[in-house]
C-alpha atoms as a PDB file:
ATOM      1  CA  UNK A   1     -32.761  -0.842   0.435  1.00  0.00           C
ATOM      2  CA  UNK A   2     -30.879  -1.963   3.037  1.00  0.00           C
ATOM      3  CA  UNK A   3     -30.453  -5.493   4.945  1.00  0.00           C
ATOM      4  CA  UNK A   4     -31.712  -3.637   8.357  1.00  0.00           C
ATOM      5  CA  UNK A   5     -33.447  -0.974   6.471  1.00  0.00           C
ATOM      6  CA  UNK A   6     -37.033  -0.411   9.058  1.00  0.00           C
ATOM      7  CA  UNK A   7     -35.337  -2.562  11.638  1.00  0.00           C
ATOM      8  CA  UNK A   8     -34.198  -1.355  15.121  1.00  0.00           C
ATOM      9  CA  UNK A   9     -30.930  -2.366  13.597  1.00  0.00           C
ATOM     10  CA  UNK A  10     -30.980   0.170  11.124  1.00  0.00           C
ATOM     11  CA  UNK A  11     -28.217   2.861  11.249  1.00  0.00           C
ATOM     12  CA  UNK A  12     -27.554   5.758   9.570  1.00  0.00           C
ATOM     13  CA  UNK A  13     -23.671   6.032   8.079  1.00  0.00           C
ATOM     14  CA  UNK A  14     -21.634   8.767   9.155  1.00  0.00           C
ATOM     15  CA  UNK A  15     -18.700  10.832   7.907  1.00  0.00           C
ATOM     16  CA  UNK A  16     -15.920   9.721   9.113  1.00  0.00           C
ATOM     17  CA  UNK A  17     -14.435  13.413   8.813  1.00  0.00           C
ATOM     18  CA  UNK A  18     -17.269  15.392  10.349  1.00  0.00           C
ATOM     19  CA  UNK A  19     -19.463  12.557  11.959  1.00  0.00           C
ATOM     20  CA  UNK A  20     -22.795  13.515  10.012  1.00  0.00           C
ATOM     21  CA  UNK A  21     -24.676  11.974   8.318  1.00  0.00           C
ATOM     22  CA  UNK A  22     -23.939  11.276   4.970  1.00  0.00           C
ATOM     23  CA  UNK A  23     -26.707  13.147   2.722  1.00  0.00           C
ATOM     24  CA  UNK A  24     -25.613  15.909   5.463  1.00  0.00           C
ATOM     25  CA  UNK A  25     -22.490  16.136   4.671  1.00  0.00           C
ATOM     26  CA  UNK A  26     -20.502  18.966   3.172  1.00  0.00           C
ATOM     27  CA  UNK A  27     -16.773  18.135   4.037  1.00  0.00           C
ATOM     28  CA  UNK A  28     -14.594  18.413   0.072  1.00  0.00           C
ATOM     29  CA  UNK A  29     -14.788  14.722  -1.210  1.00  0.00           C
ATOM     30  CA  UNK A  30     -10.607  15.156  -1.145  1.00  0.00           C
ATOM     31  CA  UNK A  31     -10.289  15.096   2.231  1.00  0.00           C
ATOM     32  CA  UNK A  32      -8.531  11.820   3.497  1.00  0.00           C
ATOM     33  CA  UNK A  33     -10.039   9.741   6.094  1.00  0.00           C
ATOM     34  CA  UNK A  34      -8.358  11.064   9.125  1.00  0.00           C
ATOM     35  CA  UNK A  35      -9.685  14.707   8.188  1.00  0.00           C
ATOM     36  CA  UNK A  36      -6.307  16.576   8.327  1.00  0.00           C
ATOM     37  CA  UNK A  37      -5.486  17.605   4.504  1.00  0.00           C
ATOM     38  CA  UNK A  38      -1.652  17.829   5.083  1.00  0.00           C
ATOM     39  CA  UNK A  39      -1.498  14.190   5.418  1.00  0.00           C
ATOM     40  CA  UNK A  40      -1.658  13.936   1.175  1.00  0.00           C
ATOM     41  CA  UNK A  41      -0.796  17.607   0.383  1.00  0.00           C
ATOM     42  CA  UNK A  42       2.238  17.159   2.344  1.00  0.00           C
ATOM     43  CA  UNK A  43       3.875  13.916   0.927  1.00  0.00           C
ATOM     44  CA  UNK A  44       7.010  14.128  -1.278  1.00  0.00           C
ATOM     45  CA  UNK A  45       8.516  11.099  -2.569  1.00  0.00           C
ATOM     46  CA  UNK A  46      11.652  10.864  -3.194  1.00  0.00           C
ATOM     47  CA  UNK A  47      12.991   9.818  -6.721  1.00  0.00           C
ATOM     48  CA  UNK A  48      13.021   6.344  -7.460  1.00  0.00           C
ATOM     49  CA  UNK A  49      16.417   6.363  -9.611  1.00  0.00           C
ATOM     50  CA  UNK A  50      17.884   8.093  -5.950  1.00  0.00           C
ATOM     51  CA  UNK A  51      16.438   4.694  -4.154  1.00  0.00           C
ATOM     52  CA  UNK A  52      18.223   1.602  -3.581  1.00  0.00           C
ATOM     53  CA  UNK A  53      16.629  -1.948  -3.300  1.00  0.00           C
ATOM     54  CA  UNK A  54      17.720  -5.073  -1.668  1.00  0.00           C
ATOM     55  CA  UNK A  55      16.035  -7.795  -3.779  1.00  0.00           C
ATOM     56  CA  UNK A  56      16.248 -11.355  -1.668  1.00  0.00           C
ATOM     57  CA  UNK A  57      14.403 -14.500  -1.261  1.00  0.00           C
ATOM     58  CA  UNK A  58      14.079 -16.214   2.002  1.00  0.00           C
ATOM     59  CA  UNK A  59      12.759 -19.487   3.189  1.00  0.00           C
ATOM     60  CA  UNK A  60       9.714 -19.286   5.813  1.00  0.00           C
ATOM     61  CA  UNK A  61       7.603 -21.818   7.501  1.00  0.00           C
ATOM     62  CA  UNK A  62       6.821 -25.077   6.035  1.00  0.00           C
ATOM     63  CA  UNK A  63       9.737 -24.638   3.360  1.00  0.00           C
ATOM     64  CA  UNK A  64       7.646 -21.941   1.608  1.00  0.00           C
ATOM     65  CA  UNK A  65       9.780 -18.830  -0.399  1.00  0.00           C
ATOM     66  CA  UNK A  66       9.048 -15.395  -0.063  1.00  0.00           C
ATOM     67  CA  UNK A  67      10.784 -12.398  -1.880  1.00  0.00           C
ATOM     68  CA  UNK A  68      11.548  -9.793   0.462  1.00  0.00           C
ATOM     69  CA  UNK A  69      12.560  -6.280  -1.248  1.00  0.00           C
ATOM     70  CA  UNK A  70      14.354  -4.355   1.921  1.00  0.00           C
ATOM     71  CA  UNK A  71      15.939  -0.971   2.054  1.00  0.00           C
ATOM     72  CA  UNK A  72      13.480   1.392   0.925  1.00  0.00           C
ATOM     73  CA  UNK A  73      12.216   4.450   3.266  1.00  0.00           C
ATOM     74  CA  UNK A  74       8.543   4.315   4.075  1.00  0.00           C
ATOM     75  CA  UNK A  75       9.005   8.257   4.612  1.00  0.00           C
ATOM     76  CA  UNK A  76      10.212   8.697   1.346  1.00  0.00           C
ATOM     77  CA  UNK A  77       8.600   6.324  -0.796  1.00  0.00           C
ATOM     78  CA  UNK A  78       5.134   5.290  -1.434  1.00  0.00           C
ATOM     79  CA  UNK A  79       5.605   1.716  -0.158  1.00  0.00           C
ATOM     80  CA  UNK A  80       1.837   0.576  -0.752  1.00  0.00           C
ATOM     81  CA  UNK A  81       1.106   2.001  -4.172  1.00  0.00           C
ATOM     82  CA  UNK A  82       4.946  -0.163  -4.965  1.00  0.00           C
ATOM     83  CA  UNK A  83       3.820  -3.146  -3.464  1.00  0.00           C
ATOM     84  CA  UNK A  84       0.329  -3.264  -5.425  1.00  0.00           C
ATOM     85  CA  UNK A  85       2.682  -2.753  -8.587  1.00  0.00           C
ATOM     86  CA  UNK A  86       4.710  -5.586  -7.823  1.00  0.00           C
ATOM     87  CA  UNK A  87       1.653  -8.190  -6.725  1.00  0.00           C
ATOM     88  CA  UNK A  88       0.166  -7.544  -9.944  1.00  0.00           C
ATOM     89  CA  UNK A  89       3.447  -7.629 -12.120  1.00  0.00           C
ATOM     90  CA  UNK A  90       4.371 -11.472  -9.965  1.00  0.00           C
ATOM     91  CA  UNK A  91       0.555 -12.680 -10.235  1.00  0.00           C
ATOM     92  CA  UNK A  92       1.081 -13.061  -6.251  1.00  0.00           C
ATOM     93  CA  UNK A  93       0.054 -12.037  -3.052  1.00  0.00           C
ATOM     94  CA  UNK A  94       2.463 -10.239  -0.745  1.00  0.00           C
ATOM     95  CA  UNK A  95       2.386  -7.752   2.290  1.00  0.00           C
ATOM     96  CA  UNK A  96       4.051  -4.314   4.044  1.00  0.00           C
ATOM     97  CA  UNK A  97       6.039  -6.205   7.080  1.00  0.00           C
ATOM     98  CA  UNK A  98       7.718  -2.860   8.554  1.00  0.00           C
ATOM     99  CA  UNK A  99       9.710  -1.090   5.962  1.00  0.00           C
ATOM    100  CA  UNK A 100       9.935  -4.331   4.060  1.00  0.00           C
ATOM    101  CA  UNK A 101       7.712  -5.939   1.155  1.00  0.00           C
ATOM    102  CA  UNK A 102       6.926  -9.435   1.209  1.00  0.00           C
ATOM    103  CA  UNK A 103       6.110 -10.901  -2.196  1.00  0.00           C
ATOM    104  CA  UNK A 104       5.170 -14.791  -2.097  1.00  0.00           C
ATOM    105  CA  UNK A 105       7.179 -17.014  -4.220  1.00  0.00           C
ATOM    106  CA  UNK A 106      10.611 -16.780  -5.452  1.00  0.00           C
ATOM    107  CA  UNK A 107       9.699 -13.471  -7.702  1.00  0.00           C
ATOM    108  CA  UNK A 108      13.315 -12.142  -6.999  1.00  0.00           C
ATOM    109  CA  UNK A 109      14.035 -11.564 -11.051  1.00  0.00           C
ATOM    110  CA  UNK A 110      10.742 -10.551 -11.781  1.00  0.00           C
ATOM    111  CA  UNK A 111      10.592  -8.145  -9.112  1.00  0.00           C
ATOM    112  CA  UNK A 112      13.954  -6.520  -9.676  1.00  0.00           C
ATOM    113  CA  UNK A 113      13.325  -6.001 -13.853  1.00  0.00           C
ATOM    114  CA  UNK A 114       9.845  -4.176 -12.751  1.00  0.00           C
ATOM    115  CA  UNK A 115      11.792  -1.959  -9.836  1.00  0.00           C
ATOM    116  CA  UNK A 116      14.396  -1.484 -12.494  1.00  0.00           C
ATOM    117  CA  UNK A 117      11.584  -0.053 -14.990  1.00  0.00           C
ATOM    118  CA  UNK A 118      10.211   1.969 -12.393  1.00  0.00           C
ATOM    119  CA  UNK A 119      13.578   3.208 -12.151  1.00  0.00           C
ATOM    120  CA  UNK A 120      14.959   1.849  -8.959  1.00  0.00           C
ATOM    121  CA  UNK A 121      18.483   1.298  -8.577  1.00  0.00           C
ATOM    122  CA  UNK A 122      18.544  -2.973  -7.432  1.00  0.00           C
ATOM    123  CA  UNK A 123      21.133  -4.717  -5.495  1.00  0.00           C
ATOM    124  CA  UNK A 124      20.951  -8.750  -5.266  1.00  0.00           C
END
């Protein structure tokens, strides 16, 4: 039971593919969010050992240290699914800032031994 549940308040949630309601649905449980199927079927990665990283750490506000790996495609690689690898590997937060990822900390050996297992090629 719901917070609103017999409320005026309470609404009934949607598909976000089809817009019905959810016991109404029948869209495949595959499809992604924005309802076109290509979006996932489509994507091809290229290899990581054919991928070159830039591994650096620069100094941001308030004297704080970020690691920034640069010079990987978003078109070609899977740039969230890496950075999720690497927060967990570093024990740190970090963000997708363009086609850079933004570890916090100075994580710049950590992060280039787990790119390097992966099998990225790393540059300092």
């Amino acid at each position: 039971m719901g917070l609103f549940a017999g409320t005026k308040w309470e609404t009934v949630s949607q598909c976000q593919v089809c817009g019905n309601a959810v016991s109404d649905c029948e869209c495949p449980s595959d499809l992604p969010v924005s309802g076109k199927a290509s979006d996932t079927a489509d994507a091809t990665w290229k290899a990581a050992e054919k991928q070159t990283a830039c591994v650096r750490t620069e100094k941001r506000k308030a004297k704080r240290l970020v690691t920034v790996v640069a010079g990987l495609s978003v078109k070609e690689s899977d740039l969230p699914g890496l950075l999720a690898k690497l927060k967990a590997a570093c024990g740190a937060g970090g963000s997708l800032e363009g086609e850079s990822l933004v570890i916090q900390g100075d994580q710049a050996e950590r992060i280039s031994t787990v790119l390097r297992q992966i099998g990225y090629r790393v540059k300092p």
